[in-house]
C-alpha atoms as a PDB file:
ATOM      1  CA  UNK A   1       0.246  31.186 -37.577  1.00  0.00           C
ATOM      2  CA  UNK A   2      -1.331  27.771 -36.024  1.00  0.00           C
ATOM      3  CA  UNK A   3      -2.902  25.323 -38.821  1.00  0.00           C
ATOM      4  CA  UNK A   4      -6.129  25.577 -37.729  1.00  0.00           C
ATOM      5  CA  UNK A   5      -6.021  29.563 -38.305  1.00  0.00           C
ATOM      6  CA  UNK A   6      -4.318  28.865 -42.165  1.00  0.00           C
ATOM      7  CA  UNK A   7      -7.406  26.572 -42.705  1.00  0.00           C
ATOM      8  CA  UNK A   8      -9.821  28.778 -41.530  1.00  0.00           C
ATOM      9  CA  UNK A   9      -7.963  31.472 -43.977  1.00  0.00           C
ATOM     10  CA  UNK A  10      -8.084  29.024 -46.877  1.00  0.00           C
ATOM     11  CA  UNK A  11     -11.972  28.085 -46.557  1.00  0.00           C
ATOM     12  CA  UNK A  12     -12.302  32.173 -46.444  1.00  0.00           C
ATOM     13  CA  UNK A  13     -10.757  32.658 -49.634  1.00  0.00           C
ATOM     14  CA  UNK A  14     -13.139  29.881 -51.450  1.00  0.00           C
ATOM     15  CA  UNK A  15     -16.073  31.875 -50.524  1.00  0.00           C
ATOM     16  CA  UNK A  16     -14.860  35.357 -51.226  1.00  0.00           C
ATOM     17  CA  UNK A  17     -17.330  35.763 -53.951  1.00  0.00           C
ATOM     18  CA  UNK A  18     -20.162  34.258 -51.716  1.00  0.00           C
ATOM     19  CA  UNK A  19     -19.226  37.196 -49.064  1.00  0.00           C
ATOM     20  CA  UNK A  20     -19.055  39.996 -51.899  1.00  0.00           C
ATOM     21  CA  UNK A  21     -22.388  38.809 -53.636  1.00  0.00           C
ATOM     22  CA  UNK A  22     -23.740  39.112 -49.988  1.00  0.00           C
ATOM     23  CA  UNK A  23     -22.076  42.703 -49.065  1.00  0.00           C
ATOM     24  CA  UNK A  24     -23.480  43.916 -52.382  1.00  0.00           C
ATOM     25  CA  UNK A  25     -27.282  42.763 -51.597  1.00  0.00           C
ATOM     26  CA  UNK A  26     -27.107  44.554 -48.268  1.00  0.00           C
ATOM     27  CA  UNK A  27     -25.758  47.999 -50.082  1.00  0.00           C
ATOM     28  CA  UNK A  28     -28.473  47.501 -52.758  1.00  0.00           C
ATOM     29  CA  UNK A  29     -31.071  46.991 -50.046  1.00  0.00           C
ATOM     30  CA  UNK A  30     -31.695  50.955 -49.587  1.00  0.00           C
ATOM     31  CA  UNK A  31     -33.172  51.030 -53.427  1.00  0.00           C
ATOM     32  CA  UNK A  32     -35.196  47.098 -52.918  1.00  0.00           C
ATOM     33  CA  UNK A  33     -36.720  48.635 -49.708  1.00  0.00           C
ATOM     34  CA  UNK A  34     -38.292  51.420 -51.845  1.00  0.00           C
ATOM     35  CA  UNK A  35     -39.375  48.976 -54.553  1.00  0.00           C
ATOM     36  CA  UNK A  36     -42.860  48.612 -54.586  1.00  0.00           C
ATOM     37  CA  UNK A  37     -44.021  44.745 -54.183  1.00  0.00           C
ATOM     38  CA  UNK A  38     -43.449  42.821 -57.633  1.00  0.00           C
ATOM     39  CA  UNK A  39     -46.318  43.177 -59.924  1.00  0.00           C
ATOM     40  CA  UNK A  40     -46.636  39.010 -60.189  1.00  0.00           C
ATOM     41  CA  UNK A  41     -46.598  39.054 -55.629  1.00  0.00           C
ATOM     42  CA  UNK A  42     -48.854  41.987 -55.796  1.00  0.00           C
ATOM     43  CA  UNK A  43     -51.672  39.795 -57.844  1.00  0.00           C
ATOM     44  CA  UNK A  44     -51.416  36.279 -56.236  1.00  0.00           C
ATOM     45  CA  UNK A  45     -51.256  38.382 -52.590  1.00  0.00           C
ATOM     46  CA  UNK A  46     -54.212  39.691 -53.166  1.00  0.00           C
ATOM     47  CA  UNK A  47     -56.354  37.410 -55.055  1.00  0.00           C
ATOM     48  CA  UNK A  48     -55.810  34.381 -52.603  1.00  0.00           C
ATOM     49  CA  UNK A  49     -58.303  31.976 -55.013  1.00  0.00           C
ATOM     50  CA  UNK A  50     -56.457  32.335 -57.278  1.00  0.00           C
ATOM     51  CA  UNK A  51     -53.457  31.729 -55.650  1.00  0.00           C
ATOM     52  CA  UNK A  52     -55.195  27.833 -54.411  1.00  0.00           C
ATOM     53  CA  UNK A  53     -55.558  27.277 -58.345  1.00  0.00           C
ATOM     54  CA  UNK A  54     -51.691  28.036 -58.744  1.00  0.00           C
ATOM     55  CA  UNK A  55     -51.491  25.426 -56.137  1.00  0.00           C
ATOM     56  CA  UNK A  56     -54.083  22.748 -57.684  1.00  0.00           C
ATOM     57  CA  UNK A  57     -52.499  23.003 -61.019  1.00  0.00           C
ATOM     58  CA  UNK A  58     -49.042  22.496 -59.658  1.00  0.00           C
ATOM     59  CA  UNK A  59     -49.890  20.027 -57.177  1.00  0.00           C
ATOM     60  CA  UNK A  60     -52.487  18.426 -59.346  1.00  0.00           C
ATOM     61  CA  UNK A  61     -55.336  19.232 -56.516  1.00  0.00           C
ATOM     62  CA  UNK A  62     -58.331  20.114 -56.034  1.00  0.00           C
ATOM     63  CA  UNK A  63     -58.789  22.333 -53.049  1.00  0.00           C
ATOM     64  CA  UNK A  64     -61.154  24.959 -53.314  1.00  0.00           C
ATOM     65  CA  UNK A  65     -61.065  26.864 -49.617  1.00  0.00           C
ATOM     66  CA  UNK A  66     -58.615  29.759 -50.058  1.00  0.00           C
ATOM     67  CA  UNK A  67     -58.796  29.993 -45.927  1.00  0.00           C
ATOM     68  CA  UNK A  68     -57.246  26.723 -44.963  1.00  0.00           C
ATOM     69  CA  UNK A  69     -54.203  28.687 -46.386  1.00  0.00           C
ATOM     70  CA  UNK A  70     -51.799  29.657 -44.216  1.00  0.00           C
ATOM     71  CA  UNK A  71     -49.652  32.963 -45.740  1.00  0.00           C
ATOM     72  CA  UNK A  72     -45.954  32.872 -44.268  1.00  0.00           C
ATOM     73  CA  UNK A  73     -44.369  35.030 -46.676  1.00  0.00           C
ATOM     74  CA  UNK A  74     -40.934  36.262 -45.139  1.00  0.00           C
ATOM     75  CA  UNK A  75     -41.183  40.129 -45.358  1.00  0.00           C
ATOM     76  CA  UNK A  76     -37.780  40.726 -43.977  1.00  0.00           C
ATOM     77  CA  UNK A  77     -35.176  39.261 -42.778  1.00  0.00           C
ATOM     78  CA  UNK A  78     -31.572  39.246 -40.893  1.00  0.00           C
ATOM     79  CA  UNK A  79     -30.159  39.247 -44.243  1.00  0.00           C
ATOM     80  CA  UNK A  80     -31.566  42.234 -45.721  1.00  0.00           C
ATOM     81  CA  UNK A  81     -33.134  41.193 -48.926  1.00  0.00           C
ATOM     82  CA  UNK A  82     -33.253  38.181 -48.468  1.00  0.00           C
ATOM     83  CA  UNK A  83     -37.353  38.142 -49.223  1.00  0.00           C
ATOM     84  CA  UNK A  84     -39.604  35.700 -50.673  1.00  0.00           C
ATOM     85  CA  UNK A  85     -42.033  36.464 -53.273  1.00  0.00           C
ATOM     86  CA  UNK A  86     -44.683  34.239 -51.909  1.00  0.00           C
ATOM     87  CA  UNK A  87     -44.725  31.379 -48.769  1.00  0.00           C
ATOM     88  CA  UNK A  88     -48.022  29.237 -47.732  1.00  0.00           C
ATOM     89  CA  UNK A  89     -49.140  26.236 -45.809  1.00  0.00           C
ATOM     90  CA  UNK A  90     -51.836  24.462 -47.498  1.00  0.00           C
ATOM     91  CA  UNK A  91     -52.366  20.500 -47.047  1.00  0.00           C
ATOM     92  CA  UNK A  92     -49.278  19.713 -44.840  1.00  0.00           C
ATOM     93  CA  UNK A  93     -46.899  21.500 -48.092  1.00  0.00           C
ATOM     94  CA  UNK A  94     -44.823  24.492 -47.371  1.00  0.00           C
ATOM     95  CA  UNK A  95     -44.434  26.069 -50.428  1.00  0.00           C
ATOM     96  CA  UNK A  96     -42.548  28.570 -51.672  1.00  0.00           C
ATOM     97  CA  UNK A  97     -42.722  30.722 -54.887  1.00  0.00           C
ATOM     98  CA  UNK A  98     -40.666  33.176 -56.256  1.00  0.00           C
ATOM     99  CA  UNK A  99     -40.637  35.172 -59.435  1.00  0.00           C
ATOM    100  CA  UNK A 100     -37.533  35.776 -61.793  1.00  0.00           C
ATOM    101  CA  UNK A 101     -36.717  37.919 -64.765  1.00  0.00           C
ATOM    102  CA  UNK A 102     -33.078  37.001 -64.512  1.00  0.00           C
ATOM    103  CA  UNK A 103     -31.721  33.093 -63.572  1.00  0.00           C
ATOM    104  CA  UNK A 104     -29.575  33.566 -60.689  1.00  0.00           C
ATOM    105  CA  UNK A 105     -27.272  30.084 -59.821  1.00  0.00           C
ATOM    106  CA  UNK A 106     -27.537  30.735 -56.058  1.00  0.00           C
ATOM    107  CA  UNK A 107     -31.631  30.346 -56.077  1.00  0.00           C
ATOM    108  CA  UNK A 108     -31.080  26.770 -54.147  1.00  0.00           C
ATOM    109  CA  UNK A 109     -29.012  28.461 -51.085  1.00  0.00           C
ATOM    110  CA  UNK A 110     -31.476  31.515 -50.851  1.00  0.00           C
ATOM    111  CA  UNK A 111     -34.461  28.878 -50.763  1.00  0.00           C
ATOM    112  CA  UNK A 112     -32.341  26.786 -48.418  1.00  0.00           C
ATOM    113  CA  UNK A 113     -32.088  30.337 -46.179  1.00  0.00           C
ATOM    114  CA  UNK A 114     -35.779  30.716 -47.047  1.00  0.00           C
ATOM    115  CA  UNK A 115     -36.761  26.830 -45.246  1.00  0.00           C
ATOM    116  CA  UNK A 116     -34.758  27.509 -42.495  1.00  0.00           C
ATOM    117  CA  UNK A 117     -36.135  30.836 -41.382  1.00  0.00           C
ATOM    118  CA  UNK A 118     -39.320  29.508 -41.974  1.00  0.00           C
ATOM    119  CA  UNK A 119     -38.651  26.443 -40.175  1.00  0.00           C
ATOM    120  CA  UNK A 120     -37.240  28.217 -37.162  1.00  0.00           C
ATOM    121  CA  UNK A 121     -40.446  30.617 -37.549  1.00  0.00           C
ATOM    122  CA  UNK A 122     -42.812  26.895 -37.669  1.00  0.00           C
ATOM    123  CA  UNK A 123     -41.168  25.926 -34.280  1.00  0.00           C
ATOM    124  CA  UNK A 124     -40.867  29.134 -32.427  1.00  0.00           C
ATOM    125  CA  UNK A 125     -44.663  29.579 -32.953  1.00  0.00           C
ATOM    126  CA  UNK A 126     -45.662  26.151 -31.824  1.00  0.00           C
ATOM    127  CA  UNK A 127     -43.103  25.970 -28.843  1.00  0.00           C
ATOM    128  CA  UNK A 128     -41.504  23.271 -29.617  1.00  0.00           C
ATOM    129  CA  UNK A 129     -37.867  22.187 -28.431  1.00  0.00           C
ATOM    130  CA  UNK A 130     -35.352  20.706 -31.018  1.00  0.00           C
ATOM    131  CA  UNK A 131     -33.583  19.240 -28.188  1.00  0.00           C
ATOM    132  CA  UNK A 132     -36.998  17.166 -27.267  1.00  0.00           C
ATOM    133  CA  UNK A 133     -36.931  13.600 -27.924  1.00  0.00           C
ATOM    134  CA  UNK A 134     -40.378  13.882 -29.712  1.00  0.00           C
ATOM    135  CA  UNK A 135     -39.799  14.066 -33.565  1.00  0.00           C
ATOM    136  CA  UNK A 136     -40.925  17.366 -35.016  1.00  0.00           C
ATOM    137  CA  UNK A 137     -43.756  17.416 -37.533  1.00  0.00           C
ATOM    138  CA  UNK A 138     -42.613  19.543 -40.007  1.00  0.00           C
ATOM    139  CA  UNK A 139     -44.565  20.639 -43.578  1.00  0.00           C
ATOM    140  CA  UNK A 140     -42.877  19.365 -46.726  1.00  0.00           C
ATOM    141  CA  UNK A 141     -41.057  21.837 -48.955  1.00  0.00           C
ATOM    142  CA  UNK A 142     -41.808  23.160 -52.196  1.00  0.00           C
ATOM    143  CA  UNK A 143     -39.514  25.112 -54.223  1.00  0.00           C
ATOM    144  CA  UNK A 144     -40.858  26.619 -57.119  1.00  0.00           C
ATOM    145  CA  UNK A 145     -39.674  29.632 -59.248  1.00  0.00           C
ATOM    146  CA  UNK A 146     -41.595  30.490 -61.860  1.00  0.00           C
ATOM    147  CA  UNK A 147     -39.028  32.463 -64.941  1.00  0.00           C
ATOM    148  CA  UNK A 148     -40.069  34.857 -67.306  1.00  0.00           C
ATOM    149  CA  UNK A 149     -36.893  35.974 -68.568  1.00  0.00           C
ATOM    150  CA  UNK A 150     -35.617  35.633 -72.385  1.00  0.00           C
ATOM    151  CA  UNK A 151     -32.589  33.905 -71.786  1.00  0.00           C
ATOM    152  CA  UNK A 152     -32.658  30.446 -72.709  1.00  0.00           C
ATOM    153  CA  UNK A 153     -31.315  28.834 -69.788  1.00  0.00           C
ATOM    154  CA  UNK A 154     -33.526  26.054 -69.464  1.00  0.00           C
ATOM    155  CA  UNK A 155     -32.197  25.157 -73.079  1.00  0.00           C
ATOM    156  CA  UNK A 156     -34.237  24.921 -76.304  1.00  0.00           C
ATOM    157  CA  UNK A 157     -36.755  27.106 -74.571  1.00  0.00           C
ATOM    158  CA  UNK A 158     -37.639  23.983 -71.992  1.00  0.00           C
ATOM    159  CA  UNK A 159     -41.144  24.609 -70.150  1.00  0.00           C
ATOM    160  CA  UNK A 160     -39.673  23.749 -66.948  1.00  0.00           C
ATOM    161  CA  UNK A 161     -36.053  22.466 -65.339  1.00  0.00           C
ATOM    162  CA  UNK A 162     -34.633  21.954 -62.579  1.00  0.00           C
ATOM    163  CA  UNK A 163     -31.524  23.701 -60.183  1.00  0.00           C
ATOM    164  CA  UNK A 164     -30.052  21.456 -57.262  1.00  0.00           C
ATOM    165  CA  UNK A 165     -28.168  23.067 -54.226  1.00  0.00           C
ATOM    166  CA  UNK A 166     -25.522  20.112 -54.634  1.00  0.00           C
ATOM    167  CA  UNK A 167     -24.321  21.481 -57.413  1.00  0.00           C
ATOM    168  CA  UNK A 168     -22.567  24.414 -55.590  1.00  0.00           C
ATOM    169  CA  UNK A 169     -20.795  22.071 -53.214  1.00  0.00           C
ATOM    170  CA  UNK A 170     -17.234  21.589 -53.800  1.00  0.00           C
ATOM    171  CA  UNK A 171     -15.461  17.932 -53.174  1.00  0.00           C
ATOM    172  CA  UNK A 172     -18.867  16.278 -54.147  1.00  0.00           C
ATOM    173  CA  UNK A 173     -17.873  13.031 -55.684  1.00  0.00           C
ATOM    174  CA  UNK A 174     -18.874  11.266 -52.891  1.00  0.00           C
ATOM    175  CA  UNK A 175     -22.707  12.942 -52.948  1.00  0.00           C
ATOM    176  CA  UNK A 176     -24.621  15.263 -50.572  1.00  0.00           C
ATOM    177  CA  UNK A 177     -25.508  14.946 -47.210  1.00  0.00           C
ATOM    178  CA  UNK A 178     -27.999  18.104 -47.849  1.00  0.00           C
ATOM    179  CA  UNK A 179     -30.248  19.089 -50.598  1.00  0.00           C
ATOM    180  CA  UNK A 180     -32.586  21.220 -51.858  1.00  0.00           C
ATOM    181  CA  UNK A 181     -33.961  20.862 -55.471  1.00  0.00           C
ATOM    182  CA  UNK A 182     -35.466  24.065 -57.116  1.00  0.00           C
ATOM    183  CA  UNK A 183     -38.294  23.924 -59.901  1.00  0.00           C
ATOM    184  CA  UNK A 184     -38.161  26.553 -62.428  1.00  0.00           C
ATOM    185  CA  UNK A 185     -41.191  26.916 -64.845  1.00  0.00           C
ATOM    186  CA  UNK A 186     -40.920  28.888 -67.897  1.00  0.00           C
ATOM    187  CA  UNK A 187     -44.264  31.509 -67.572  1.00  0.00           C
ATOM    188  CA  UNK A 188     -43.230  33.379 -70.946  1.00  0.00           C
ATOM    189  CA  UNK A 189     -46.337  33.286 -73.230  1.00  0.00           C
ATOM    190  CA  UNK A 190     -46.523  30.752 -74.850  1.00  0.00           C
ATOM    191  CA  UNK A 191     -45.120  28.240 -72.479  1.00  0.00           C
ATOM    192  CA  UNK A 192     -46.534  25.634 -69.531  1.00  0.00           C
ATOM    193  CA  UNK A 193     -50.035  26.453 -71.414  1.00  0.00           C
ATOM    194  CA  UNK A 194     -51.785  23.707 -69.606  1.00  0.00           C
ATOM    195  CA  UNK A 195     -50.751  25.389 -66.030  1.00  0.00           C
ATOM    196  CA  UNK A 196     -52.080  28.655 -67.929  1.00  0.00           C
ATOM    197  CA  UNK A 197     -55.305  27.167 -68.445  1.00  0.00           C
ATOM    198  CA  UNK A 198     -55.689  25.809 -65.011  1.00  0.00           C
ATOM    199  CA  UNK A 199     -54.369  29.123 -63.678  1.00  0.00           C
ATOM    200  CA  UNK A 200     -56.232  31.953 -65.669  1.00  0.00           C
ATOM    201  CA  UNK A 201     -54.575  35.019 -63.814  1.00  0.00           C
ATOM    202  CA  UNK A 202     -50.749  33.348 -64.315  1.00  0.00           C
ATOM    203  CA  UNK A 203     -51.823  33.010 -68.176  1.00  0.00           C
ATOM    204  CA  UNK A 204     -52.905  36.799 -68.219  1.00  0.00           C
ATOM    205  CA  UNK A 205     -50.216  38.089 -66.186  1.00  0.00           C
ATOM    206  CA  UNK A 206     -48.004  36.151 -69.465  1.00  0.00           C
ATOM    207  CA  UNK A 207     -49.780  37.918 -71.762  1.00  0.00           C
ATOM    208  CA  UNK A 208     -49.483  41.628 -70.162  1.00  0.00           C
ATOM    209  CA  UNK A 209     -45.512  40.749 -70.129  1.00  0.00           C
ATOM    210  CA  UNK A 210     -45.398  39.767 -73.536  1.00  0.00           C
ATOM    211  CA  UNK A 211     -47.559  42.794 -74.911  1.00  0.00           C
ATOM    212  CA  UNK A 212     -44.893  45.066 -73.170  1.00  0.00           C
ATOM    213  CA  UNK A 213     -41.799  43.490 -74.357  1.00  0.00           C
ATOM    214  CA  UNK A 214     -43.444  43.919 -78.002  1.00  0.00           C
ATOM    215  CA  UNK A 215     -43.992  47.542 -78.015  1.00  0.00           C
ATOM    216  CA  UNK A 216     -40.804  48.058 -76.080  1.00  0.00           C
ATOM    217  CA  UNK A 217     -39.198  45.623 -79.118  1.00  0.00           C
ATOM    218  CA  UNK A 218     -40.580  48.147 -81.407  1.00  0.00           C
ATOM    219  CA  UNK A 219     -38.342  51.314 -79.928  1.00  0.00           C
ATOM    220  CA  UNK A 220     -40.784  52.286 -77.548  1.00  0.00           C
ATOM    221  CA  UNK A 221     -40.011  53.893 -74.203  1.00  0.00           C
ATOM    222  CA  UNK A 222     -40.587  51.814 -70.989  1.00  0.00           C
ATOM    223  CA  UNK A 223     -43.195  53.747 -69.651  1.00  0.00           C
ATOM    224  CA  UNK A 224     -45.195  54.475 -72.551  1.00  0.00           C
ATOM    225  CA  UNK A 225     -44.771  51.011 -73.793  1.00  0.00           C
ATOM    226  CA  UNK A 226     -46.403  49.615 -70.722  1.00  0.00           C
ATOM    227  CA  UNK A 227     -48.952  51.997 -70.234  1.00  0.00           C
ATOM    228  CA  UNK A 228     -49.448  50.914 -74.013  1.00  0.00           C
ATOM    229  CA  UNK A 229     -49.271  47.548 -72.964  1.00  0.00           C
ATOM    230  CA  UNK A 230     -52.349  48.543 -70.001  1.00  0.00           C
ATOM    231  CA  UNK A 231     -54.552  49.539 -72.151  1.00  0.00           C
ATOM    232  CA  UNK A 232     -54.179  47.301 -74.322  1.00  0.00           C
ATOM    233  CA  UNK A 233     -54.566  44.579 -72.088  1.00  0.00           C
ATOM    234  CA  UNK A 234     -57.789  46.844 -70.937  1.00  0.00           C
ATOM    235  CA  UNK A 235     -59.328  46.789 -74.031  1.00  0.00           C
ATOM    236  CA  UNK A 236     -58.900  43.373 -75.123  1.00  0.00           C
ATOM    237  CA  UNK A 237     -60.299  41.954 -70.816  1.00  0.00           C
ATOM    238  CA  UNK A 238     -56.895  40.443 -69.642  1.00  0.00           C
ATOM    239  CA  UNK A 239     -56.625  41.792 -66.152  1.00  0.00           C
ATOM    240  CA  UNK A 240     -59.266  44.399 -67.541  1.00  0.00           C
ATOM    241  CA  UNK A 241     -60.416  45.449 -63.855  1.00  0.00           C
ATOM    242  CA  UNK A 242     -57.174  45.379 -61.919  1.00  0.00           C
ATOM    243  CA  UNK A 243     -55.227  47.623 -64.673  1.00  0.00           C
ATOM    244  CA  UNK A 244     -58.752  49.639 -64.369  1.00  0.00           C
ATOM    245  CA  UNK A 245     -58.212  50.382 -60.807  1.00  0.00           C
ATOM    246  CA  UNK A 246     -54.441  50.455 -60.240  1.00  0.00           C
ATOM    247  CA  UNK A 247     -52.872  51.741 -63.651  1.00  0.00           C
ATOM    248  CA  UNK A 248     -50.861  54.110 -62.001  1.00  0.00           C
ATOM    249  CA  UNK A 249     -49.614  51.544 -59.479  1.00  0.00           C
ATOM    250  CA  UNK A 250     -48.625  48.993 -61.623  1.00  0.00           C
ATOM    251  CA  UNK A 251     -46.026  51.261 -63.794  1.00  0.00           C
ATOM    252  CA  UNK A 252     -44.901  52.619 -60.703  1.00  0.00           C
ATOM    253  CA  UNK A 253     -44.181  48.913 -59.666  1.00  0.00           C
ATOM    254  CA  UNK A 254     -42.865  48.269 -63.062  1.00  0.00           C
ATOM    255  CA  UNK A 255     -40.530  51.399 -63.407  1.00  0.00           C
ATOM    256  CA  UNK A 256     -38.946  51.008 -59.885  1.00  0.00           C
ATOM    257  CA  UNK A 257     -38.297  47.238 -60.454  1.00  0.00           C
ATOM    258  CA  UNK A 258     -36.466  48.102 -63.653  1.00  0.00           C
ATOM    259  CA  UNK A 259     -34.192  50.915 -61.735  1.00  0.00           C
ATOM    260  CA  UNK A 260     -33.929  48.302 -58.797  1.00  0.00           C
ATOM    261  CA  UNK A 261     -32.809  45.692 -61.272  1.00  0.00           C
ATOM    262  CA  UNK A 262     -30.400  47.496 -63.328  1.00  0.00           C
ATOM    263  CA  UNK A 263     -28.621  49.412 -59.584  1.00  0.00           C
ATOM    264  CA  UNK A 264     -28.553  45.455 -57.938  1.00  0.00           C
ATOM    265  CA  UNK A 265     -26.621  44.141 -61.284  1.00  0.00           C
ATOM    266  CA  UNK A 266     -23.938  47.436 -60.973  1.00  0.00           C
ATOM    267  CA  UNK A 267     -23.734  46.904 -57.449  1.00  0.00           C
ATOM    268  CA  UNK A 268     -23.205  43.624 -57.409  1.00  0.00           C
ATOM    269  CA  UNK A 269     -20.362  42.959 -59.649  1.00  0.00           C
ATOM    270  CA  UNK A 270     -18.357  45.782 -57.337  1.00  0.00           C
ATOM    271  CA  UNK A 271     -19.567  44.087 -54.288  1.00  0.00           C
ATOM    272  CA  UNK A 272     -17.999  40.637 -55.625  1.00  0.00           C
ATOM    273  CA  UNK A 273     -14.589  42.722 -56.191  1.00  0.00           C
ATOM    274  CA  UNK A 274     -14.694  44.416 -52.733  1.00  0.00           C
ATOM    275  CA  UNK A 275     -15.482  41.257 -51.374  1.00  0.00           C
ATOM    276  CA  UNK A 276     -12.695  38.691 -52.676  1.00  0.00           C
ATOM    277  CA  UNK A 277     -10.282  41.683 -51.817  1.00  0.00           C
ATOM    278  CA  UNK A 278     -11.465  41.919 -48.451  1.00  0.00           C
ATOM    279  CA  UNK A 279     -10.134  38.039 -48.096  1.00  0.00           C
ATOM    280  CA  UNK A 280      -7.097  38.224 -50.356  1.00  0.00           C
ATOM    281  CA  UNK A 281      -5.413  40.938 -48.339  1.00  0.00           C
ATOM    282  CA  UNK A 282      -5.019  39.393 -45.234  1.00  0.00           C
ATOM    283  CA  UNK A 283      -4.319  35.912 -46.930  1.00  0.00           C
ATOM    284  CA  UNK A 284      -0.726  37.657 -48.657  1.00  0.00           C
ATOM    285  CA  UNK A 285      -0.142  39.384 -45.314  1.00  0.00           C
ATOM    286  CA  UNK A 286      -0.343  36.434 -43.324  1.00  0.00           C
ATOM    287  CA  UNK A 287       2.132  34.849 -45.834  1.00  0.00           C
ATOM    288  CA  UNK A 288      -0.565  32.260 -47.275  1.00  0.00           C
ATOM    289  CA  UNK A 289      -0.101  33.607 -50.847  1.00  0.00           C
ATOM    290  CA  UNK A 290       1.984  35.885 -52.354  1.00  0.00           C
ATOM    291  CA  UNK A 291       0.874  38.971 -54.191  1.00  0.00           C
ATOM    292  CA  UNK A 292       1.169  38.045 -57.595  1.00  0.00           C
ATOM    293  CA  UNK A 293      -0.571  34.905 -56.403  1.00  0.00           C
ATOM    294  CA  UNK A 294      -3.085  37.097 -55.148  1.00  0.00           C
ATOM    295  CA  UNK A 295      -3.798  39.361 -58.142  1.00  0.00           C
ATOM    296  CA  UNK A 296      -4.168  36.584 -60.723  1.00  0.00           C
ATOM    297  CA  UNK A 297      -6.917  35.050 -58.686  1.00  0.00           C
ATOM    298  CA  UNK A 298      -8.862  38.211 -58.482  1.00  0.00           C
ATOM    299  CA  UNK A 299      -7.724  38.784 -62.256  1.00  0.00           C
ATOM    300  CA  UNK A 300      -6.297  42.664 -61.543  1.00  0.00           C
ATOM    301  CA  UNK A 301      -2.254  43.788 -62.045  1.00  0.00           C
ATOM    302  CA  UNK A 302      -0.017  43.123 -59.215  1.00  0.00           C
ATOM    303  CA  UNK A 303       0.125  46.856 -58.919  1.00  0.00           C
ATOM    304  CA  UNK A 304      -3.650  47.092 -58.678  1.00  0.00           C
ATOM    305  CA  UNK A 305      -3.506  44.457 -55.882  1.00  0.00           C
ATOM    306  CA  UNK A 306      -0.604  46.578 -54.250  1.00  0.00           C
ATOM    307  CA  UNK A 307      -2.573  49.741 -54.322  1.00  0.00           C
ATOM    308  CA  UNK A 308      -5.753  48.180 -52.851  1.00  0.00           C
ATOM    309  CA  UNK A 309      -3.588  47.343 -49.720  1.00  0.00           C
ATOM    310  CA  UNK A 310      -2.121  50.149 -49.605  1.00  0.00           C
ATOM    311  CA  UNK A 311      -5.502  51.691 -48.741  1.00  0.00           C
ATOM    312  CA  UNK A 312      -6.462  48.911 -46.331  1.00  0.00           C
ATOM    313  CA  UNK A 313      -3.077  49.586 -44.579  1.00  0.00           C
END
């Protein structure tokens, strides 16, 4: 085998895990196509002023002309699910906003895969040539994802922290040439109550969370604690008329998302084993590392690892 090829091997093997998290989003992407749009998309989607106060408060602005925004959401892409919550133009800004229940470390490369399409999509559109010798104008990013899980990742329940893509880089004593920088704001009740205020429909979107999680705290089941949690939220005028028109909807959205959620995290811990296999197997063939080499990287018995290429042979 020529060097180059026993490189090419080697860089394969560090980003087995990459290539299995990726095989198992496109075999959970039958059960995300079904999934209704997010319940915190659905709302800023369609209330578009209210969407230029999320803006104002995080940009400290004071815009008031929903129309001079420009919506560039990606609603599919090469990559299957890789889909953005929301995507805008507004003021020379591209911004970018995603919602999380769960922190995910690889938020920095999906927004990086997020900029480029919508680069690519900025320059297509205005038919422009990257091999011009005019300098492309291009909007400046924003990377925001706004967390309302109830893991304390930020640490000592922070309001807001940041995620860097640098820090996924290997052999990066030297620095980046690349980077993208990911804001995460902490939307549980309770927290970022200024950008609340500033934002009423974030702040009662927080509350209708909360009010769930409480009667689902107190051994209720997950649809009757959210419908609960609706009319509730009815009663008491926080997001009195949407719940009013789309109750149904919403615990459709809300029961899909947690079947979604719960088939992605199964799927994707067998994706990351098929995946790292997939690499191994043809690294011990080709004589680059042995078996039991092999096996204790994936963490499985030699006779495990023998068996799995056995069925590959």
């Amino acid at each position: 085998m020529g060097y180059q090829e026993a490189e090419a091997k080697k860089r394969a093997l560090a980003e087995s895990e990459t290539c299995g998290e990726m095989q198992a989003e496109k075999d959970a992407a039958g059960v995300r196509r079904q999934v209704k749009d997010r319940l915190f998309r659905h709302l800023f989607t369609h209330d578009t002023e209210a969407l230029l106060k999320l803006y104002n408060a995080l940009n400290k602005t004071e815009y008031s002309d929903p129309s001079e925004m420009k919506i560039v959401t990606i609603e599919g892409a090469v990559y299957i699910v890789m889909k953005n919550d929301l995507a805008f133009i507004m003021a020379g800004t591209l911004s970018l906003y995603e919602h999380q229940s769960t922190m995910n470390g690889n938020l920095p490369v999906r927004f990086m895969i997020y900029l480029a399409e919508e680069y690519q999509k900025i320059i297509q559109s205005a038919k422009l040539s990257l091999y011009g010798s005019s300098r492309i104008v291009l909007p400046s990013p924003r990377c925001v994802v706004f967390y309302n899980g109830e893991e304390d990742v930020g640490g000592d329940a922070a309001d807001e922290w940041e995620i860097s893509l640098s820090e996924a880089f290997e052999g990066s004593a030297w620095g980046s040439d690349v980077e993208v920088k990911v804001h995460v704001l902490n939307i549980n009740w309770g927290h970022n109550r200024e950008l609340m205020e500033k934002c009423p429909l974030l702040g009662q979107y927080s509350q209708f969370v909360a009010i769930g999680r409480k009667y689902m705290a107190e051994g209720t089941e997950i649809r009757e604690a959210y419908a609960k949690a609706i009319d509730y939220c009815i009663e008491h005028n926080i997001l009195k008329r949407f719940f009013k028109d789309n109750k149904a909807e919403v615990l459709g959205m809300i029961l899909e998302e947690f079947d979604a959620e719960k088939y992605e995290r199964t799927i994707r811990e067998e994706g990351k084993e098929m995946g790292a296999l997939s690499v191994m197997i043809p690294l011990v063939r080709d004589g680059i590392l042995t078996v039991s080499e092999a096996a204790q990287r994936m963490s499985m018995p030699e006779k495990a690892f023998r068996a799995a290429m056995a069925k590959e042979s």
